[in-house]
N, C-alpha and C. Protein backbone atom coordinates (compact mmCIF):
# COMPACT_ATOMS: atom_id res chain seq x y z
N UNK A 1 -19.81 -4.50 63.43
CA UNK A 1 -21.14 -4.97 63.51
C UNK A 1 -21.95 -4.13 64.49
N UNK A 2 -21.47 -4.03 65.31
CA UNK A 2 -22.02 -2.98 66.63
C UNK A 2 -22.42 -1.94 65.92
N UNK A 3 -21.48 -1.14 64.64
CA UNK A 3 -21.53 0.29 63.91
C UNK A 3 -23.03 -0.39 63.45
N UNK A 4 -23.36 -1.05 62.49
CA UNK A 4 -24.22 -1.54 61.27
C UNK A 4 -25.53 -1.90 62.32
N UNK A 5 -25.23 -1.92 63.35
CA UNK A 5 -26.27 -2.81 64.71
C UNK A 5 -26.86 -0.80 65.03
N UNK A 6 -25.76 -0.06 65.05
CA UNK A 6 -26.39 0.82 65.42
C UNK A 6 -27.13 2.12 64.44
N UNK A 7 -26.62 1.71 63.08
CA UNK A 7 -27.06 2.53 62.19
C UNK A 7 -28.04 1.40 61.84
N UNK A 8 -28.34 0.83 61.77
CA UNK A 8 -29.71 -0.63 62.05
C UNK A 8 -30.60 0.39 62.33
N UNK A 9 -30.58 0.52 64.00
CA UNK A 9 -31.75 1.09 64.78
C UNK A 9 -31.57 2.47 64.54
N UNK A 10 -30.73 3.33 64.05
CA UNK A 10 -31.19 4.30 63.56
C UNK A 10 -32.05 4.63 62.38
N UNK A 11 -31.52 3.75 60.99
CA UNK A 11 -32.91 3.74 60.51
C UNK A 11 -34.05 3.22 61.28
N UNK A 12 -34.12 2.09 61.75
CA UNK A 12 -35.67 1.52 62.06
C UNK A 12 -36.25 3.19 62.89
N UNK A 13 -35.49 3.79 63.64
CA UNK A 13 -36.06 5.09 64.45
C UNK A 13 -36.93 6.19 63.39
N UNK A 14 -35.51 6.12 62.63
CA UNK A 14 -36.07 7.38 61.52
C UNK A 14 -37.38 6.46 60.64
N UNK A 15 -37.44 5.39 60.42
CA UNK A 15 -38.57 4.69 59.58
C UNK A 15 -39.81 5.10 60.63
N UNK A 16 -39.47 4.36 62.09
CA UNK A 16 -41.06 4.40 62.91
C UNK A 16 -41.36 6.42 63.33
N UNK A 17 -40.22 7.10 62.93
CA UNK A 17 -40.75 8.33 63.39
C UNK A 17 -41.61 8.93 62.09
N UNK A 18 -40.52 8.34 60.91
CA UNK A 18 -41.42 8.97 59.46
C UNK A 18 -42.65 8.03 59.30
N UNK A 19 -43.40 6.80 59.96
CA UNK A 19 -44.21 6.13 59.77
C UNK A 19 -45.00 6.68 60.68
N UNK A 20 -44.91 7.14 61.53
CA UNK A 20 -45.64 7.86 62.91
C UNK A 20 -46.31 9.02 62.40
N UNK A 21 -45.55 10.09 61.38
CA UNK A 21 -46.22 10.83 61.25
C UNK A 21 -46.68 11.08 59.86
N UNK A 22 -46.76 9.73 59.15
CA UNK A 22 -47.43 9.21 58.05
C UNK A 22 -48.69 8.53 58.63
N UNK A 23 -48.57 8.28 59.40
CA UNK A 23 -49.65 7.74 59.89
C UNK A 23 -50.95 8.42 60.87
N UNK A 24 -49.88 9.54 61.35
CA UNK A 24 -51.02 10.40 61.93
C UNK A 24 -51.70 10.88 61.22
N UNK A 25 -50.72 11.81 59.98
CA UNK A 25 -51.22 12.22 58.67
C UNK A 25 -52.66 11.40 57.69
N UNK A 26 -52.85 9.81 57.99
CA UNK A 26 -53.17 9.35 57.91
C UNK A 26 -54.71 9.49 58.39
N UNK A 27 -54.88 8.98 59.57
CA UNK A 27 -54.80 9.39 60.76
C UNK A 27 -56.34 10.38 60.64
N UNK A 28 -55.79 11.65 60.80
CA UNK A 28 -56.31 12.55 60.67
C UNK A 28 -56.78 12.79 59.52
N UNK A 29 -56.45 12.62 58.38
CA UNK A 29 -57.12 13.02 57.41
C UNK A 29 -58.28 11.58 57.45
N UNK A 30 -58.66 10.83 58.04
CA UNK A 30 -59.57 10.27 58.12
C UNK A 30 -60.76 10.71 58.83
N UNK A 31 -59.92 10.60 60.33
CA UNK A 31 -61.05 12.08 61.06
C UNK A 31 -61.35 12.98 60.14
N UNK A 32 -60.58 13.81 59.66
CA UNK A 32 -60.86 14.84 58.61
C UNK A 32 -61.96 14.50 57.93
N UNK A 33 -61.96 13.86 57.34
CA UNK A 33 -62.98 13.09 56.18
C UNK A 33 -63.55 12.32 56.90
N UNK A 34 -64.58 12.06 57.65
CA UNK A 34 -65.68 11.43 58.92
C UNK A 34 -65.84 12.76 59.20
N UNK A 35 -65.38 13.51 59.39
CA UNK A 35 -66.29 15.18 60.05
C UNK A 35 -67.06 15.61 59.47
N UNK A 36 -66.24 15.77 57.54
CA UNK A 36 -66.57 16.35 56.47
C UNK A 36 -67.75 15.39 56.43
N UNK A 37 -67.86 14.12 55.81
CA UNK A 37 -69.07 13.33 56.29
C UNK A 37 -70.04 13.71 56.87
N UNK A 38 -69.88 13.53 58.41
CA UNK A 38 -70.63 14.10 58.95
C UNK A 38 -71.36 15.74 58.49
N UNK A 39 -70.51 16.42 58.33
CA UNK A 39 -71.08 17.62 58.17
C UNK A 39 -71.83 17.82 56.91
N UNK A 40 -70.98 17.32 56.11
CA UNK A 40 -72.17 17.14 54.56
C UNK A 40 -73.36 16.87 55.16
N UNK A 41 -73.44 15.30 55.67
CA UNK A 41 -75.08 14.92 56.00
C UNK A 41 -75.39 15.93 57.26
N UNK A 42 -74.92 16.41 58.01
CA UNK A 42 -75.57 17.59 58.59
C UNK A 42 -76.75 18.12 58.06
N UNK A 43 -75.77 18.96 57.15
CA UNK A 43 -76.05 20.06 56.01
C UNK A 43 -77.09 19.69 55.19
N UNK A 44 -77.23 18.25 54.83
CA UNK A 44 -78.35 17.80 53.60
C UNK A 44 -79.47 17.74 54.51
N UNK A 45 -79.26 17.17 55.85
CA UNK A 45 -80.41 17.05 56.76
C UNK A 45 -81.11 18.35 56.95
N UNK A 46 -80.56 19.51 57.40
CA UNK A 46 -80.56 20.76 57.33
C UNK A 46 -81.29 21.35 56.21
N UNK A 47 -80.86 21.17 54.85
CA UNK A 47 -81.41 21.58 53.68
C UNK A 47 -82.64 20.68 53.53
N UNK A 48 -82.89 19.80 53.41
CA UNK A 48 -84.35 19.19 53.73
C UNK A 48 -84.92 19.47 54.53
N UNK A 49 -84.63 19.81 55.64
CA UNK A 49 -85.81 20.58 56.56
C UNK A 49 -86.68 21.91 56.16
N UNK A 50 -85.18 22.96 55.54
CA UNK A 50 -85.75 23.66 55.03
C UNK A 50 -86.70 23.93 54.35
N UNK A 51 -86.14 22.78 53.31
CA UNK A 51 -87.38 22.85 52.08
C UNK A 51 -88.58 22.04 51.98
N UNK A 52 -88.75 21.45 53.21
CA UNK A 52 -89.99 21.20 53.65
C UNK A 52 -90.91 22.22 54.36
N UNK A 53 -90.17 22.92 55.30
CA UNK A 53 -90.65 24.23 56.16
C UNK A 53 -91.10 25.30 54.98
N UNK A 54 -89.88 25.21 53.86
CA UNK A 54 -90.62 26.49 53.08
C UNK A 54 -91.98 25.89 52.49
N UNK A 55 -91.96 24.21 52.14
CA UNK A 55 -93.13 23.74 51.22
C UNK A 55 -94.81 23.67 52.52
N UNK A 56 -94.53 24.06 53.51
CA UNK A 56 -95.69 23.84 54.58
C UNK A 56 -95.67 25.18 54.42
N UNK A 57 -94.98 26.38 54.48
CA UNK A 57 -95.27 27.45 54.60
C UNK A 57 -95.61 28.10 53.05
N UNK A 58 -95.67 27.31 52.27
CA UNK A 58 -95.89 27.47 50.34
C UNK A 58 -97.57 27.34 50.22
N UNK A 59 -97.73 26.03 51.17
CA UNK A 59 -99.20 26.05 51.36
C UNK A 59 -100.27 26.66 51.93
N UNK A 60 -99.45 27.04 53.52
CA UNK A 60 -100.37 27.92 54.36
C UNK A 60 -100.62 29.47 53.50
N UNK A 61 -99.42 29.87 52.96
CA UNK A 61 -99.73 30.83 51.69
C UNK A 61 -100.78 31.08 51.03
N UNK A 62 -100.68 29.98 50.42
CA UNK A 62 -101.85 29.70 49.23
C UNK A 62 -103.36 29.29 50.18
N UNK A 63 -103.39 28.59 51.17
CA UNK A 63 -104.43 28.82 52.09
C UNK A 63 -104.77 29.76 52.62
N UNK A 64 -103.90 30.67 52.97
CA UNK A 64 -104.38 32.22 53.56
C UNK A 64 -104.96 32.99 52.70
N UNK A 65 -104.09 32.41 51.18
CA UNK A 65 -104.80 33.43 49.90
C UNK A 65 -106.37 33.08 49.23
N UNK A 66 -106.28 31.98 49.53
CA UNK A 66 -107.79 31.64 49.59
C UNK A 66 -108.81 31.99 50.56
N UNK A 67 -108.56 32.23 51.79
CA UNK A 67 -109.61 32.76 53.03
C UNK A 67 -109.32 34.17 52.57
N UNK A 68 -108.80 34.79 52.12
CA UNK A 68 -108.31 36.34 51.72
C UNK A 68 -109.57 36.60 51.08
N UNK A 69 -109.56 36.28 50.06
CA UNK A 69 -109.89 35.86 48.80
C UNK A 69 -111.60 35.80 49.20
N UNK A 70 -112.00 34.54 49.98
CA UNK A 70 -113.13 34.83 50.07
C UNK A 70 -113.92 35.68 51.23
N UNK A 71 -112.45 36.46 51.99
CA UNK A 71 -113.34 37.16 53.56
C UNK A 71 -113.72 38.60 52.55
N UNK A 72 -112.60 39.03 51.28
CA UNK A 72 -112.68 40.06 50.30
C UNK A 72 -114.25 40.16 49.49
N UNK A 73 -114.16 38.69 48.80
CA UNK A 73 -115.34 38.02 48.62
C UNK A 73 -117.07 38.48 49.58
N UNK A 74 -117.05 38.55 50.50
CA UNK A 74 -117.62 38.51 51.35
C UNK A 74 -118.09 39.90 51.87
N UNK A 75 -116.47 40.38 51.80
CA UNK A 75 -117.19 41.78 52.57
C UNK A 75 -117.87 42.78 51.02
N UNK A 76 -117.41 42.35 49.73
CA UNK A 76 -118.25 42.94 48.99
C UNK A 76 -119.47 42.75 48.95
N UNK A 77 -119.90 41.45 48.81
CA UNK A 77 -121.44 40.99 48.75
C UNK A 77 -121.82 41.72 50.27
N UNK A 78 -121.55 41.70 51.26
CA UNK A 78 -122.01 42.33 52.37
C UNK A 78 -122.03 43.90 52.16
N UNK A 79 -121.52 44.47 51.23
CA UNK A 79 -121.33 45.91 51.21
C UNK A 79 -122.21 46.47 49.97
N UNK A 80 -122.33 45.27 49.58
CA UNK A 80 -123.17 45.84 48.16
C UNK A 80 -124.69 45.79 48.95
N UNK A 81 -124.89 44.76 49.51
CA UNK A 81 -126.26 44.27 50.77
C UNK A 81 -126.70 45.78 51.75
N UNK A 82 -125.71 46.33 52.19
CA UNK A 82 -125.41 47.19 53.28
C UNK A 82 -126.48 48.44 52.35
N UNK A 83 -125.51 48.66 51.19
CA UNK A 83 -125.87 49.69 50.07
C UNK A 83 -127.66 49.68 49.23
N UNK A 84 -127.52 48.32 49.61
CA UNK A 84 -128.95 48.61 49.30
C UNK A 84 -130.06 48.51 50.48
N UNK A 85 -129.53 47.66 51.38
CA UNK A 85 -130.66 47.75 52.56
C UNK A 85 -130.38 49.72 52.80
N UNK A 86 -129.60 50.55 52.70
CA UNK A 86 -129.63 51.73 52.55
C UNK A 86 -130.56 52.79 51.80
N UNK A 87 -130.74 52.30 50.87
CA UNK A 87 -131.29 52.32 49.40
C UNK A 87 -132.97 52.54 49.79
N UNK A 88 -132.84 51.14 50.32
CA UNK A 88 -134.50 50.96 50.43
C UNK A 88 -134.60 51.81 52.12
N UNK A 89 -133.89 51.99 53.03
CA UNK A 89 -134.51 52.83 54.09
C UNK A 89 -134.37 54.15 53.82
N UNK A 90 -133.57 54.81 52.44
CA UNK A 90 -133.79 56.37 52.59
C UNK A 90 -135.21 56.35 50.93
N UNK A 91 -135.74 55.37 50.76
CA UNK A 91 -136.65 55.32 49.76
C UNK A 91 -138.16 55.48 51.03
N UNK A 92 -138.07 54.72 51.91
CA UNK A 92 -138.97 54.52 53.24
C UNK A 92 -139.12 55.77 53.60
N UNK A 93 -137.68 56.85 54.11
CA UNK A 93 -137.76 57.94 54.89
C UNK A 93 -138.29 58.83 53.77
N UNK A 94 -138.08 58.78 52.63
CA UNK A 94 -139.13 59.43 51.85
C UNK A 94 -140.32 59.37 51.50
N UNK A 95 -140.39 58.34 51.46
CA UNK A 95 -142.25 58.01 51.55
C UNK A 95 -142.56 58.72 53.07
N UNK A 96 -142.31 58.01 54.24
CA UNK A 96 -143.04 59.01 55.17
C UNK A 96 -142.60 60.37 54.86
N UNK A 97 -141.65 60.75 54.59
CA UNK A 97 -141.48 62.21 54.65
C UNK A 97 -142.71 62.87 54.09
N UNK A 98 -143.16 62.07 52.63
CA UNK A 98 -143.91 62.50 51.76
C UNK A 98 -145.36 62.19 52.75
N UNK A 99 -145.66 61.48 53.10
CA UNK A 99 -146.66 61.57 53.67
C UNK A 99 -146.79 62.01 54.80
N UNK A 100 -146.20 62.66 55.42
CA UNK A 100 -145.84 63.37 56.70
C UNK A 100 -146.54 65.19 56.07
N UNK A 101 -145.05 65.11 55.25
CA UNK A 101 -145.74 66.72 54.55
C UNK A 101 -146.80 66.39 54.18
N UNK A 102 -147.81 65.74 53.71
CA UNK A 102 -149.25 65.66 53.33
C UNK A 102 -150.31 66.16 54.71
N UNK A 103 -149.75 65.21 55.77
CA UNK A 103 -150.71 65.39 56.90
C UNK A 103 -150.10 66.98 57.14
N UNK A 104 -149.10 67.30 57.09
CA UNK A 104 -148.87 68.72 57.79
C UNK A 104 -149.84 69.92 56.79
N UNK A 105 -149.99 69.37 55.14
CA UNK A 105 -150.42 70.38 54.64
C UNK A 105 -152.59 70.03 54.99
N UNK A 106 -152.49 68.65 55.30
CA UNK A 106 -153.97 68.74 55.55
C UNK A 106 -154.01 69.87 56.84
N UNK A 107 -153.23 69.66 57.90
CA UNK A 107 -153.50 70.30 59.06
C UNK A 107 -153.50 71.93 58.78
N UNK A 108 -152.56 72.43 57.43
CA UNK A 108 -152.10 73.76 57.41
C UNK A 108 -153.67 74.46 56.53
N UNK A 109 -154.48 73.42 55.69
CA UNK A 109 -155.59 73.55 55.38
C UNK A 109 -156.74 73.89 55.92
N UNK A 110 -156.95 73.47 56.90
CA UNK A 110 -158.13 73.35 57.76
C UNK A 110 -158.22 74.39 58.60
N UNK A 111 -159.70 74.62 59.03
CA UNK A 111 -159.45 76.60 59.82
C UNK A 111 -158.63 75.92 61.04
N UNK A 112 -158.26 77.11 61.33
CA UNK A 112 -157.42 77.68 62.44
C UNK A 112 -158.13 76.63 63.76
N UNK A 113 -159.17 76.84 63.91
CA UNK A 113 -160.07 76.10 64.93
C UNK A 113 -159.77 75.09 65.39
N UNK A 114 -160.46 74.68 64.04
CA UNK A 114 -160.55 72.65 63.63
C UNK A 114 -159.25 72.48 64.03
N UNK A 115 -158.12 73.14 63.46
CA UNK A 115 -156.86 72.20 63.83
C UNK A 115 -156.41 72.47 64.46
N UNK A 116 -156.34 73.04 65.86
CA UNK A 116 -156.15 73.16 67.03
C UNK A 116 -156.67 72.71 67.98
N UNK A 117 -157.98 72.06 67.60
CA UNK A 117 -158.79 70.91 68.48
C UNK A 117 -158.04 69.45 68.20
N UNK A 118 -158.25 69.43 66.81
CA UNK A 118 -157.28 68.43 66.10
C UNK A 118 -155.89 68.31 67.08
N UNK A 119 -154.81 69.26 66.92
CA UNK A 119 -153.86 68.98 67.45
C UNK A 119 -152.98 68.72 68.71
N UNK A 120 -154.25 69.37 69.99
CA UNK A 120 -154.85 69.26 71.21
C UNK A 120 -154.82 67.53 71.37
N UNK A 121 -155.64 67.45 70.50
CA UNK A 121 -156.12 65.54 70.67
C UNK A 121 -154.65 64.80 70.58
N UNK A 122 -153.85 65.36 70.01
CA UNK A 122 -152.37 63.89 69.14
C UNK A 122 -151.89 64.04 70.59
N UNK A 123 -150.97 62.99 70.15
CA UNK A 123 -149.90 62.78 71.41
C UNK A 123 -148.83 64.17 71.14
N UNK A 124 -147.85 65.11 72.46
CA UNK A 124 -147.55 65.78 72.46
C UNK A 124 -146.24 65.56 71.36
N UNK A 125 -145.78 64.29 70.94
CA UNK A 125 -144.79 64.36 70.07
C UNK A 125 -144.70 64.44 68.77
N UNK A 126 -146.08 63.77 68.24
CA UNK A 126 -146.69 64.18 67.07
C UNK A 126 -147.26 65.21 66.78
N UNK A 127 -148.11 65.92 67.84
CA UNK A 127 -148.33 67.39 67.42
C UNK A 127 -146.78 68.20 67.38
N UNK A 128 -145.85 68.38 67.88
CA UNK A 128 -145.08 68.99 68.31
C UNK A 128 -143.81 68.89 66.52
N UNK A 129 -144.24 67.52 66.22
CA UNK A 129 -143.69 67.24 64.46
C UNK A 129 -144.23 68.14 63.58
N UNK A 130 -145.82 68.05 63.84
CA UNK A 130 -146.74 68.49 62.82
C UNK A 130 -146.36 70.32 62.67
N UNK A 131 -146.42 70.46 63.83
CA UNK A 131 -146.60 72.25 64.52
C UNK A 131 -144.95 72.43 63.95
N UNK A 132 -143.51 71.73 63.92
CA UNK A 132 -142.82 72.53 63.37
C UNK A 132 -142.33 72.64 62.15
N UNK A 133 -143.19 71.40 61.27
CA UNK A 133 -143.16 71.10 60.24
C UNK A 133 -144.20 72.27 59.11
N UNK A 134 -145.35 72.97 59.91
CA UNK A 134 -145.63 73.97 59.14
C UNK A 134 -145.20 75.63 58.91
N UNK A 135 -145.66 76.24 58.24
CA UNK A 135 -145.11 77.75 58.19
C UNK A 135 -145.47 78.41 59.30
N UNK A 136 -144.16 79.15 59.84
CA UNK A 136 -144.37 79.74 60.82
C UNK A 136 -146.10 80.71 61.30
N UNK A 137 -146.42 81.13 60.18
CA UNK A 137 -147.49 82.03 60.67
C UNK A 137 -148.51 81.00 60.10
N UNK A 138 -148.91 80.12 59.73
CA UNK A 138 -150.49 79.30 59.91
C UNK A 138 -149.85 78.73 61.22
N UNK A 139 -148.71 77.93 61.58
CA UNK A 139 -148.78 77.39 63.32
C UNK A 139 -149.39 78.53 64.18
N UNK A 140 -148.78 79.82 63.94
CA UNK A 140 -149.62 80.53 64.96
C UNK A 140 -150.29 80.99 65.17
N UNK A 141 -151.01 80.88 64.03
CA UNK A 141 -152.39 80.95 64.08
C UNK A 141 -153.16 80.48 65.01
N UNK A 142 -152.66 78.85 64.58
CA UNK A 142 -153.35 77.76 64.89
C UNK A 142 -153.25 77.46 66.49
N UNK A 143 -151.87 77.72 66.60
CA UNK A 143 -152.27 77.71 68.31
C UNK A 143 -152.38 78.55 69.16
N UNK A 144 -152.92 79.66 68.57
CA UNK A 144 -153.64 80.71 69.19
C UNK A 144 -155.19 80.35 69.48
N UNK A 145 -155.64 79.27 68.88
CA UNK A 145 -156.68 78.72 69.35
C UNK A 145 -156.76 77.58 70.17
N UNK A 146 -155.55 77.09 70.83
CA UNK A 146 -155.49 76.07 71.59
C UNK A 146 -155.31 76.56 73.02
N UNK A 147 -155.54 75.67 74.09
CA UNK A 147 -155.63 76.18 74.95
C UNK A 147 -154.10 76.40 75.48
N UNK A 148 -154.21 77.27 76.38
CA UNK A 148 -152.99 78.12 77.05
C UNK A 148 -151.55 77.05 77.90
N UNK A 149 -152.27 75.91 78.45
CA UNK A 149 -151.15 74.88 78.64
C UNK A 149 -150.75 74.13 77.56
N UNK A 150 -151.80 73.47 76.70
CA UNK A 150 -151.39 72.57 75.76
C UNK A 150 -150.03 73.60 74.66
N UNK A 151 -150.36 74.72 74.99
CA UNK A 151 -149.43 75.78 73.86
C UNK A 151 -148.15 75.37 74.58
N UNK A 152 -147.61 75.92 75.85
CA UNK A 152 -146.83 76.05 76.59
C UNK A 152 -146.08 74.93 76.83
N UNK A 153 -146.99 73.59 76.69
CA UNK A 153 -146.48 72.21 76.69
C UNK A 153 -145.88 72.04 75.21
N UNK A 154 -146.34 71.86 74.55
CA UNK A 154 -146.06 71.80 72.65
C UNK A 154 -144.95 72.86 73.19
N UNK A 155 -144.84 73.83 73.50
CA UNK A 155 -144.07 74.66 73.14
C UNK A 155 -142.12 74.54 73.71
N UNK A 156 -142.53 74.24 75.36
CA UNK A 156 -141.07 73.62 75.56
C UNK A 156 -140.94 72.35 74.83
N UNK A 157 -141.89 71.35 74.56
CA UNK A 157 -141.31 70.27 73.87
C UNK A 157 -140.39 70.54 72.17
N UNK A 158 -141.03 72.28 71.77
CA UNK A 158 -140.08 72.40 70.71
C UNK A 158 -138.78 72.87 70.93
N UNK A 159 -138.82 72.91 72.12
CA UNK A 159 -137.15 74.12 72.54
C UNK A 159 -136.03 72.88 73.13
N UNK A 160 -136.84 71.40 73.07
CA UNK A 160 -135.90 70.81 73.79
C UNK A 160 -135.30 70.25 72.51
N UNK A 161 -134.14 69.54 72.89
CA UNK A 161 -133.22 68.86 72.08
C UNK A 161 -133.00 67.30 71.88
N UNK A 162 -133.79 67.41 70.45
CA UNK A 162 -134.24 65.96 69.86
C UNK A 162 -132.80 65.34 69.86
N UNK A 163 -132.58 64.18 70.08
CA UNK A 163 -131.47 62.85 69.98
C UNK A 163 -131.74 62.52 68.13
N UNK A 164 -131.39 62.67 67.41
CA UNK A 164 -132.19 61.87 66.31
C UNK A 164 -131.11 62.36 65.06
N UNK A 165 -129.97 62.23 65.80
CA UNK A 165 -128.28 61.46 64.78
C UNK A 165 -128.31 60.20 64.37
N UNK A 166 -127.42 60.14 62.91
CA UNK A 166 -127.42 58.84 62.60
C UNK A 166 -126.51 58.33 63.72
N UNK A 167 -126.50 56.94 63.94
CA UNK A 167 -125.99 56.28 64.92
C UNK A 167 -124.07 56.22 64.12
N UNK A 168 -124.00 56.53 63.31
CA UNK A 168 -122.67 56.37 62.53
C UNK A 168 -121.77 56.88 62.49
């Protein structure tokens, strides 16, 4: 009986050691599976963020492509505007031009005299337009009849150096 008493508790040993690690086995594959759990919903949490972040950034897209859209918008109508306010100031610089050369050919008309009294009278910047705007030999004619400073004045004012670049 003692033998049967002791091969008794040898199974019950070998049962609680093979139940021990049936049970850890157990056990762990539960942890196991609660991690996996966990990590799935991690992961789904994760993937929904994403695809919300991409759907806010799907929109700002399509919002940027619309301010695009109309700053593009914009700078044409402003450029077509540009092109013609252009339009009409080199239509302007021709009209005075044209009437500029008119007064220069009235002045290149008139005796020598007359328009050197005439050009005596203008302000030194307008005579100084007129005087290099005509042919060299009626100007010197013409201010061979003017007096000896007003020449000399007109005259460095033609040697100096006009500013009058486009600003562009």
């Amino acid at each position: 009986m003692h033998m049967d008493n002791d091969h008794y508790k040898s199974r019950v040993r070998r049962f609680l050691c093979q139940f021990s690690v049936v049970f850890s086995a157990l056990v762990f594959l539960a942890l196991s599976s609660y991690a996996q759990d966990d990590m799935i919903t991690f992961i789904e949490k994760k993937q929904k963020e994403i695809k919300e972040k991409e759907n806010i950034l799907l929109k700002e897209e399509e919002r940027l492509k619309v301010l695009r859209k109309d700053l593009d918008d914009r700078i044409e109508k402003y450029a077509t505007l540009l092109n013609q306010i252009e339009n009409v100031l080199k239509k302007l610089e021709s009209v005075q031009d044209e009437k500029f050369d008119h007064i220069v050919k009235i002045y290149e008309t008139m005796p020598p005299e007359e328009a050197a009294t005439r050009l005596a009278a203008l302000s030194e910047p307008t005579a100084i337009k007129i005087i290099r705007k005509m042919k060299p030999k009626k100007s010197g004619t013409i201010m061979a009849f003017m007096p000896p400073d007003k020449v000399a004045s007109i005259t460095e004012g033609m040697t100096k150096f006009e500013k009058n670049f486009p600003t562009q």
